[in-house]
PDB file of N, CA and C in Angstrom:
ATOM      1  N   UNK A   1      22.710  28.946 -21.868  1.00  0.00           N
ATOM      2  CA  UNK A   1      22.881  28.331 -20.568  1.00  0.00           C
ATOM      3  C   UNK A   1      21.810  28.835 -19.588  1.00  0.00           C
ATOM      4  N   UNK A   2      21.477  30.092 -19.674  1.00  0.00           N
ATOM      5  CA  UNK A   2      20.448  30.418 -19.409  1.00  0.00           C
ATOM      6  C   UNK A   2      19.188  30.173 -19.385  1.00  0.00           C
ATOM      7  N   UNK A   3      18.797  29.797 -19.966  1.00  0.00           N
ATOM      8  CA  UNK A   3      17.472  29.476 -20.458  1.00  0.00           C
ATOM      9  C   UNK A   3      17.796  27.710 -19.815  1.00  0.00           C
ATOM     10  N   UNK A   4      19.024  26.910 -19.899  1.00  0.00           N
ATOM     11  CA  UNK A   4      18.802  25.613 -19.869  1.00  0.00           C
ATOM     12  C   UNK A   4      18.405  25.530 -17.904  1.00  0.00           C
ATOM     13  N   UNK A   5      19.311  26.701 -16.939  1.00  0.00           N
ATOM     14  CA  UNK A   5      18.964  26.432 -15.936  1.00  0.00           C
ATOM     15  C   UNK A   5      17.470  27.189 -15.748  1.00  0.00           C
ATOM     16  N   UNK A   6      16.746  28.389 -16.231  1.00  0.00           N
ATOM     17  CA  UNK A   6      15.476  28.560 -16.379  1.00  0.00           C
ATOM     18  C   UNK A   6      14.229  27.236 -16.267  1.00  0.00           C
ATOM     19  N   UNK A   7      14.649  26.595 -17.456  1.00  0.00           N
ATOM     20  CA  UNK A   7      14.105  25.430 -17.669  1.00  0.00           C
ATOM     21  C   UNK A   7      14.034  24.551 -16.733  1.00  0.00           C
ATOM     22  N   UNK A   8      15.273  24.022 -15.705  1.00  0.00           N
ATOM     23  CA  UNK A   8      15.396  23.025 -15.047  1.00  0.00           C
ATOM     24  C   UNK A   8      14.758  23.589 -13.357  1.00  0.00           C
ATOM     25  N   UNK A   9      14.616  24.762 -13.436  1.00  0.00           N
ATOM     26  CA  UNK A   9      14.330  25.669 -11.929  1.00  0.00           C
ATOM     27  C   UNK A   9      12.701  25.434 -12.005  1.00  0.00           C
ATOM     28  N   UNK A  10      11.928  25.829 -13.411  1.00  0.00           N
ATOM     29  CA  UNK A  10      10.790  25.453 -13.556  1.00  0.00           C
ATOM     30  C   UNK A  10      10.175  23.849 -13.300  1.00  0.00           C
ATOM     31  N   UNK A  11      10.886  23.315 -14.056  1.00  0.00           N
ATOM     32  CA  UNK A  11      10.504  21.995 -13.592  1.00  0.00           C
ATOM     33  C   UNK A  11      10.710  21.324 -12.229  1.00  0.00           C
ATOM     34  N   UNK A  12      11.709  21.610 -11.893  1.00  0.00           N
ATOM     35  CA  UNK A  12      11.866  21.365 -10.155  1.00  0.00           C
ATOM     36  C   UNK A  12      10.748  21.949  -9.566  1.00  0.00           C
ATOM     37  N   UNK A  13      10.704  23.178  -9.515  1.00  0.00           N
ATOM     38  CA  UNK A  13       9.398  23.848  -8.906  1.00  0.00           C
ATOM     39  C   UNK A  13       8.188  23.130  -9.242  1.00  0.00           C
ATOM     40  N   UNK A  14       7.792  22.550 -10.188  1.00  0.00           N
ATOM     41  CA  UNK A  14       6.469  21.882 -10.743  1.00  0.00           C
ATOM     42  C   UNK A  14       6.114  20.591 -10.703  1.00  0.00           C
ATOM     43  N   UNK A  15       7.129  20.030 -10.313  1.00  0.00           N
ATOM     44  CA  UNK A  15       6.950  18.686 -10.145  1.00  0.00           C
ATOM     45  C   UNK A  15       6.046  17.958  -8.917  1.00  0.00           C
ATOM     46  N   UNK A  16       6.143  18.932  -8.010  1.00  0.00           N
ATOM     47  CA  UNK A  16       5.057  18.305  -6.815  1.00  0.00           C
ATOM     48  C   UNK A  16       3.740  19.168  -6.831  1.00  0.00           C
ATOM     49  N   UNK A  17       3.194  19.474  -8.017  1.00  0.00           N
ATOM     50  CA  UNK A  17       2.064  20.441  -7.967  1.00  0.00           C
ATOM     51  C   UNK A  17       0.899  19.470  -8.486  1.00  0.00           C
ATOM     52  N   UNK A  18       1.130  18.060  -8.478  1.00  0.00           N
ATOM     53  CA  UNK A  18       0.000  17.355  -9.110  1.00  0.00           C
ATOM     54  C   UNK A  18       0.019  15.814  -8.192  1.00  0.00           C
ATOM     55  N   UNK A  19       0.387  16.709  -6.655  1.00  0.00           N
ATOM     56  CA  UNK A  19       0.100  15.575  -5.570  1.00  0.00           C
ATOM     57  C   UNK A  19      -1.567  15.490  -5.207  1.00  0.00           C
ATOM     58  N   UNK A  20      -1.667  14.411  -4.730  1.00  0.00           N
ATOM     59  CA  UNK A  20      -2.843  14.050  -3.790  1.00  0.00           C
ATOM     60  C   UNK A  20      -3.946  13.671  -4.835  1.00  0.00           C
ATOM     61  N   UNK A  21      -5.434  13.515  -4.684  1.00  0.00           N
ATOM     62  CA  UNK A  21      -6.148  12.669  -5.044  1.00  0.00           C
ATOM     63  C   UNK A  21      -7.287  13.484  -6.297  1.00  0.00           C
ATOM     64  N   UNK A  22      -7.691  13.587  -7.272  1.00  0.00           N
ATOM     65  CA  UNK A  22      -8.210  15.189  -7.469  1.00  0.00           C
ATOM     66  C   UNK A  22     -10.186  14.213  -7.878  1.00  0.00           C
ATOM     67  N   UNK A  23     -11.037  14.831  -7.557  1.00  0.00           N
ATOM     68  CA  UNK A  23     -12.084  14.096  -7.307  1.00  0.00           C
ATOM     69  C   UNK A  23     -12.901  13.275  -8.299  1.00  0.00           C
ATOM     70  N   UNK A  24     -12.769  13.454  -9.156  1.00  0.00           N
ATOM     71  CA  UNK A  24     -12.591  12.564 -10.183  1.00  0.00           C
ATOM     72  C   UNK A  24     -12.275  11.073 -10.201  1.00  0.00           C
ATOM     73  N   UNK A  25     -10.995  11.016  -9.385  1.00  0.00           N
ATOM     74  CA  UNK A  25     -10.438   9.398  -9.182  1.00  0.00           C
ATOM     75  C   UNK A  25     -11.243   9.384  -7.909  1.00  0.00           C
ATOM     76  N   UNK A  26     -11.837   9.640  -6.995  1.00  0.00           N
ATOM     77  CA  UNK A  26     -12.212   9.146  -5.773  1.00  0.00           C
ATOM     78  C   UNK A  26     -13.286   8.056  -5.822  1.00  0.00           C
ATOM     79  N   UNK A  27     -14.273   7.808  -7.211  1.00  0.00           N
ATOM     80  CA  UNK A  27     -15.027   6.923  -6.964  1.00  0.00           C
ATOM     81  C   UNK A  27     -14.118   5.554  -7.176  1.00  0.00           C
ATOM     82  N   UNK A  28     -13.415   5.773  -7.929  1.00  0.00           N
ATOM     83  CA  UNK A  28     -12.581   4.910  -7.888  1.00  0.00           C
ATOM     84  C   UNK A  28     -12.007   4.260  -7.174  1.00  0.00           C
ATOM     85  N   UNK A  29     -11.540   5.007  -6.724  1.00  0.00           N
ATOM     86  CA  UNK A  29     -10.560   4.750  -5.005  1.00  0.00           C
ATOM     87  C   UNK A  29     -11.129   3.921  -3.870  1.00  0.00           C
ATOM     88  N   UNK A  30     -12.516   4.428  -4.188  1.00  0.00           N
ATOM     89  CA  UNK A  30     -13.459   3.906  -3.108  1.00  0.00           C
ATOM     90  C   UNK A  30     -14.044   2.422  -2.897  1.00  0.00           C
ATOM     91  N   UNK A  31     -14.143   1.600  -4.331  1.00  0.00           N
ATOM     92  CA  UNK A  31     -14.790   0.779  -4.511  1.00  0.00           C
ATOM     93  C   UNK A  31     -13.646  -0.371  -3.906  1.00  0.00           C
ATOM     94  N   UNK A  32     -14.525  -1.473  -3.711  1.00  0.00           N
ATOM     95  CA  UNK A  32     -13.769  -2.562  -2.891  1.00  0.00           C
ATOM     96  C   UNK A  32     -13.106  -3.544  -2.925  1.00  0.00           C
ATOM     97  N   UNK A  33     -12.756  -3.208  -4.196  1.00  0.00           N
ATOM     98  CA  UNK A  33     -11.575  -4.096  -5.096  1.00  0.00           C
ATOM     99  C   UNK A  33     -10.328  -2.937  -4.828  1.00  0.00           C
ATOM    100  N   UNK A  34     -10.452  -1.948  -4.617  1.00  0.00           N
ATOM    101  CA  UNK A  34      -9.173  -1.545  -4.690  1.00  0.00           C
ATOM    102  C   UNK A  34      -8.859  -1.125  -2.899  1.00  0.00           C
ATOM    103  N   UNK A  35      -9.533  -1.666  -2.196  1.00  0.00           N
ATOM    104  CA  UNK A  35      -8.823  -1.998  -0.685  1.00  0.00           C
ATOM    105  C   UNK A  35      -8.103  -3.011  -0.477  1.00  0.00           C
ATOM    106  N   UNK A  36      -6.856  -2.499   0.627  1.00  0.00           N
ATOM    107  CA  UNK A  36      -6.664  -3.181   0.749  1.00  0.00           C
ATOM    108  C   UNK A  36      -6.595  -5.232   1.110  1.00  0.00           C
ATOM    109  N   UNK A  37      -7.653  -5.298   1.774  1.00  0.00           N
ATOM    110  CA  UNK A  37      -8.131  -6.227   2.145  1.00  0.00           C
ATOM    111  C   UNK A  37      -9.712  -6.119   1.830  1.00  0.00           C
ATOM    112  N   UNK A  38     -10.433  -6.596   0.854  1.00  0.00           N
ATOM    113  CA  UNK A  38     -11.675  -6.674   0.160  1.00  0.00           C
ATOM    114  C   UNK A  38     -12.381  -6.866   1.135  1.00  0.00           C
ATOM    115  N   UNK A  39     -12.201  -7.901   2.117  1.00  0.00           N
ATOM    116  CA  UNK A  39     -13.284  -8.558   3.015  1.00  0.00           C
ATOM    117  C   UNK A  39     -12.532  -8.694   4.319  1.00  0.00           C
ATOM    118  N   UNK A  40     -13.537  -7.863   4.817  1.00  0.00           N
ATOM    119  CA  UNK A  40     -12.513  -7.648   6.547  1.00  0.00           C
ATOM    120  C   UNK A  40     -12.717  -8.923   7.237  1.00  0.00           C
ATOM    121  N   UNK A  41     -13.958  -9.537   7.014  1.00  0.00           N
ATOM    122  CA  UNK A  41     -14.378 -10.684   7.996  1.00  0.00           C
ATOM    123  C   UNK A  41     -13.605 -11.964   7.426  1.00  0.00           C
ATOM    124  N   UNK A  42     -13.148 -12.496   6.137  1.00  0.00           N
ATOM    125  CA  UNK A  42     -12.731 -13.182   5.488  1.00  0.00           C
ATOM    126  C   UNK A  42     -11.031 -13.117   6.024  1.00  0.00           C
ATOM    127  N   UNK A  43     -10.274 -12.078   6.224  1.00  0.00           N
ATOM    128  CA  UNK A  43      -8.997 -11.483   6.273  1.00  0.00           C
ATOM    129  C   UNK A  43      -9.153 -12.078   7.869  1.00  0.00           C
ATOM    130  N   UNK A  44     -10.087 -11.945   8.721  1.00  0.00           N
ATOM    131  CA  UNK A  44     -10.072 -12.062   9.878  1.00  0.00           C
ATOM    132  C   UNK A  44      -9.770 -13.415  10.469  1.00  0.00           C
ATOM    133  N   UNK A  45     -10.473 -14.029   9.728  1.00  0.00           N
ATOM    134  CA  UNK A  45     -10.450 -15.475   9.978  1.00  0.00           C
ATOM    135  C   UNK A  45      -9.431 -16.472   9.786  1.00  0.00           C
ATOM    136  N   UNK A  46      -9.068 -15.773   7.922  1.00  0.00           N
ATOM    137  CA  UNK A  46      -7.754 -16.540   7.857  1.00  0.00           C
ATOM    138  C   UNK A  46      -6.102 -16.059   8.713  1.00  0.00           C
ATOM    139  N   UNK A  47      -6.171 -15.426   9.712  1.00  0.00           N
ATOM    140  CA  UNK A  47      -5.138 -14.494  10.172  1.00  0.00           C
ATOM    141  C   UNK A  47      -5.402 -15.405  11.158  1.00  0.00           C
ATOM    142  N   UNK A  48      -6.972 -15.362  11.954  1.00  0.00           N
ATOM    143  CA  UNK A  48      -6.872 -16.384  13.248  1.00  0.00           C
ATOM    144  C   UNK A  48      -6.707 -18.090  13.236  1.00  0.00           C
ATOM    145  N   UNK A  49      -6.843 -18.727  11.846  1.00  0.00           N
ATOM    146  CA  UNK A  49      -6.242 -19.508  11.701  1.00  0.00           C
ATOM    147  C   UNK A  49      -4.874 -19.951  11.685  1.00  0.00           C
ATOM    148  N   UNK A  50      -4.375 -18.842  10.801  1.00  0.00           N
ATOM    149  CA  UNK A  50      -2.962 -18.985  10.576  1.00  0.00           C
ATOM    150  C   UNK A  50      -2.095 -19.092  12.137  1.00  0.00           C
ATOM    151  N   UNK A  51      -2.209 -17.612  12.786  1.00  0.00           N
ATOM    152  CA  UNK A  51      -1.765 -17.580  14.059  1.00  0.00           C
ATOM    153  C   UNK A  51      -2.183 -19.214  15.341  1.00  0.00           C
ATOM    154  N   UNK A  52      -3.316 -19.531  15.391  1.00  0.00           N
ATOM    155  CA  UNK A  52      -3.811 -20.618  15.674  1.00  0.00           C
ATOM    156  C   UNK A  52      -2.953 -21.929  15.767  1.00  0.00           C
ATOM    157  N   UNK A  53      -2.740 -22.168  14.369  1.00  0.00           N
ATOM    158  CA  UNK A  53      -1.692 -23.023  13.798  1.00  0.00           C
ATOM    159  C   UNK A  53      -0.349 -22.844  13.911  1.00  0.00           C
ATOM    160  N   UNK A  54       0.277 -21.791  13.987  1.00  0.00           N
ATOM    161  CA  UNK A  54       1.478 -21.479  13.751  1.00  0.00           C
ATOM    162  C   UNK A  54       1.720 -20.710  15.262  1.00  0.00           C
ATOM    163  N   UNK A  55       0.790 -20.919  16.173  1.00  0.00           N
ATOM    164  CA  UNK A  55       1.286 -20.149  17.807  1.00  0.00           C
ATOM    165  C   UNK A  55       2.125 -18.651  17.316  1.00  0.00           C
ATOM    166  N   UNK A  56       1.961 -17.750  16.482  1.00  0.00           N
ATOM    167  CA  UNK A  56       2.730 -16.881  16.900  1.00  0.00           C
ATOM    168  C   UNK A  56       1.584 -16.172  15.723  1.00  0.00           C
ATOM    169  N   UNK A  57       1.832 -14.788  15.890  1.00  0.00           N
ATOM    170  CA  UNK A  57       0.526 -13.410  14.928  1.00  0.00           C
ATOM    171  C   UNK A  57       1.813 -12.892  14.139  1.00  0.00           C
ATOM    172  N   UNK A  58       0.796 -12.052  12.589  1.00  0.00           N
ATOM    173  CA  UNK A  58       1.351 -11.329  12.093  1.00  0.00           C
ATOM    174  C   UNK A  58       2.457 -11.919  11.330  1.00  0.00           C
ATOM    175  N   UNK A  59       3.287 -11.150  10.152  1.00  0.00           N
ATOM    176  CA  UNK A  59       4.120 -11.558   9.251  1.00  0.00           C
ATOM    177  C   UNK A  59       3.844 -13.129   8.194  1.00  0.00           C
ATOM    178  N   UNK A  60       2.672 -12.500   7.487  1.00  0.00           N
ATOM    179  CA  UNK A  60       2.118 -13.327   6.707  1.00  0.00           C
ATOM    180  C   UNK A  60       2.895 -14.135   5.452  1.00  0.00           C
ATOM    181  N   UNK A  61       4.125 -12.371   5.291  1.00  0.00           N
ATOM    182  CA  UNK A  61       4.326 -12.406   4.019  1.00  0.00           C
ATOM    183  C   UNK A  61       6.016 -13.228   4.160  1.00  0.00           C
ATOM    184  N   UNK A  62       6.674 -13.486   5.151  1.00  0.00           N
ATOM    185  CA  UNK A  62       7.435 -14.233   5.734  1.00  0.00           C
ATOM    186  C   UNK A  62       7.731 -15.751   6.109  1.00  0.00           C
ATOM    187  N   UNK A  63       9.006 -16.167   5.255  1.00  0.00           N
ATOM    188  CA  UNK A  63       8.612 -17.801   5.554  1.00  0.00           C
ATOM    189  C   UNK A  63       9.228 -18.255   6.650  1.00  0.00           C
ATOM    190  N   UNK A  64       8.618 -19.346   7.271  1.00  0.00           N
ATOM    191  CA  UNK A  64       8.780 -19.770   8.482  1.00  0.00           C
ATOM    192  C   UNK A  64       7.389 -20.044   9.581  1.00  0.00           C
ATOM    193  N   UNK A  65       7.704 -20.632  10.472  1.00  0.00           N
ATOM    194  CA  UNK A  65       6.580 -20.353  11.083  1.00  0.00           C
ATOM    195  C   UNK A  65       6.945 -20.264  12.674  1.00  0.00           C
ATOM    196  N   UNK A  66       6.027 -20.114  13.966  1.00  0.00           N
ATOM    197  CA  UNK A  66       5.628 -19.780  15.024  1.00  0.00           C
ATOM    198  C   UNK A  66       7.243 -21.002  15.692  1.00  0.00           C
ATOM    199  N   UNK A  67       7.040 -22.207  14.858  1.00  0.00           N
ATOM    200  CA  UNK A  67       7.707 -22.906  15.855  1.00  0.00           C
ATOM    201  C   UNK A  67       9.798 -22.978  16.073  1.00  0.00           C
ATOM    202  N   UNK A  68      10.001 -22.112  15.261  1.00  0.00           N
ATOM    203  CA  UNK A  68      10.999 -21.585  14.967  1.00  0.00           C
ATOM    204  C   UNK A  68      12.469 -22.845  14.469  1.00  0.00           C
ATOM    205  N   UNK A  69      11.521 -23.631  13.212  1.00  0.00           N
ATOM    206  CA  UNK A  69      11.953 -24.280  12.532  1.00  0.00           C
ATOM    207  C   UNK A  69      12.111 -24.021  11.479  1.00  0.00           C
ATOM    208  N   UNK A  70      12.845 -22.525  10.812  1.00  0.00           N
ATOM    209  CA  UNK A  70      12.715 -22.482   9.407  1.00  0.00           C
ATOM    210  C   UNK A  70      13.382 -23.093   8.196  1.00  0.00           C
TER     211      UNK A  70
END
């Protein structure tokens, strides 16, 4: 029984020791497929359309629109 809570005290303790980014993955991280939004100017436009059309900003991912006919 000993050894089983040993075991489980270790692993609790170890489990957050392999947070954050280690430099290796950073070129990765970096390149512009893995942003969020690839193309800021592209993202820009279709947002000021959307809002444009739909009189109201924001909540892209939401159905309905500005004129509050959903």
């Amino acid at each position: 029984m000993r050894t089983f809570i040993l075991i489980f005290i270790m692993s609790f303790l170890s489990a957050c020791s392999s947070l954050g980014v280690e430099p290796w993955e950073r070129d990765l991280l970096a390149k512009d497929s893995m942003q969020l939004v690839p193309d800021y100017l592209d993202n820009f436009y279709d947002e000021h359309i959307y809002f444009s059309k739909e009189a109201s900003s924001g909540g892209q991912g939401v159905g309905g629109g500005g004129c509050g006919c959903n």
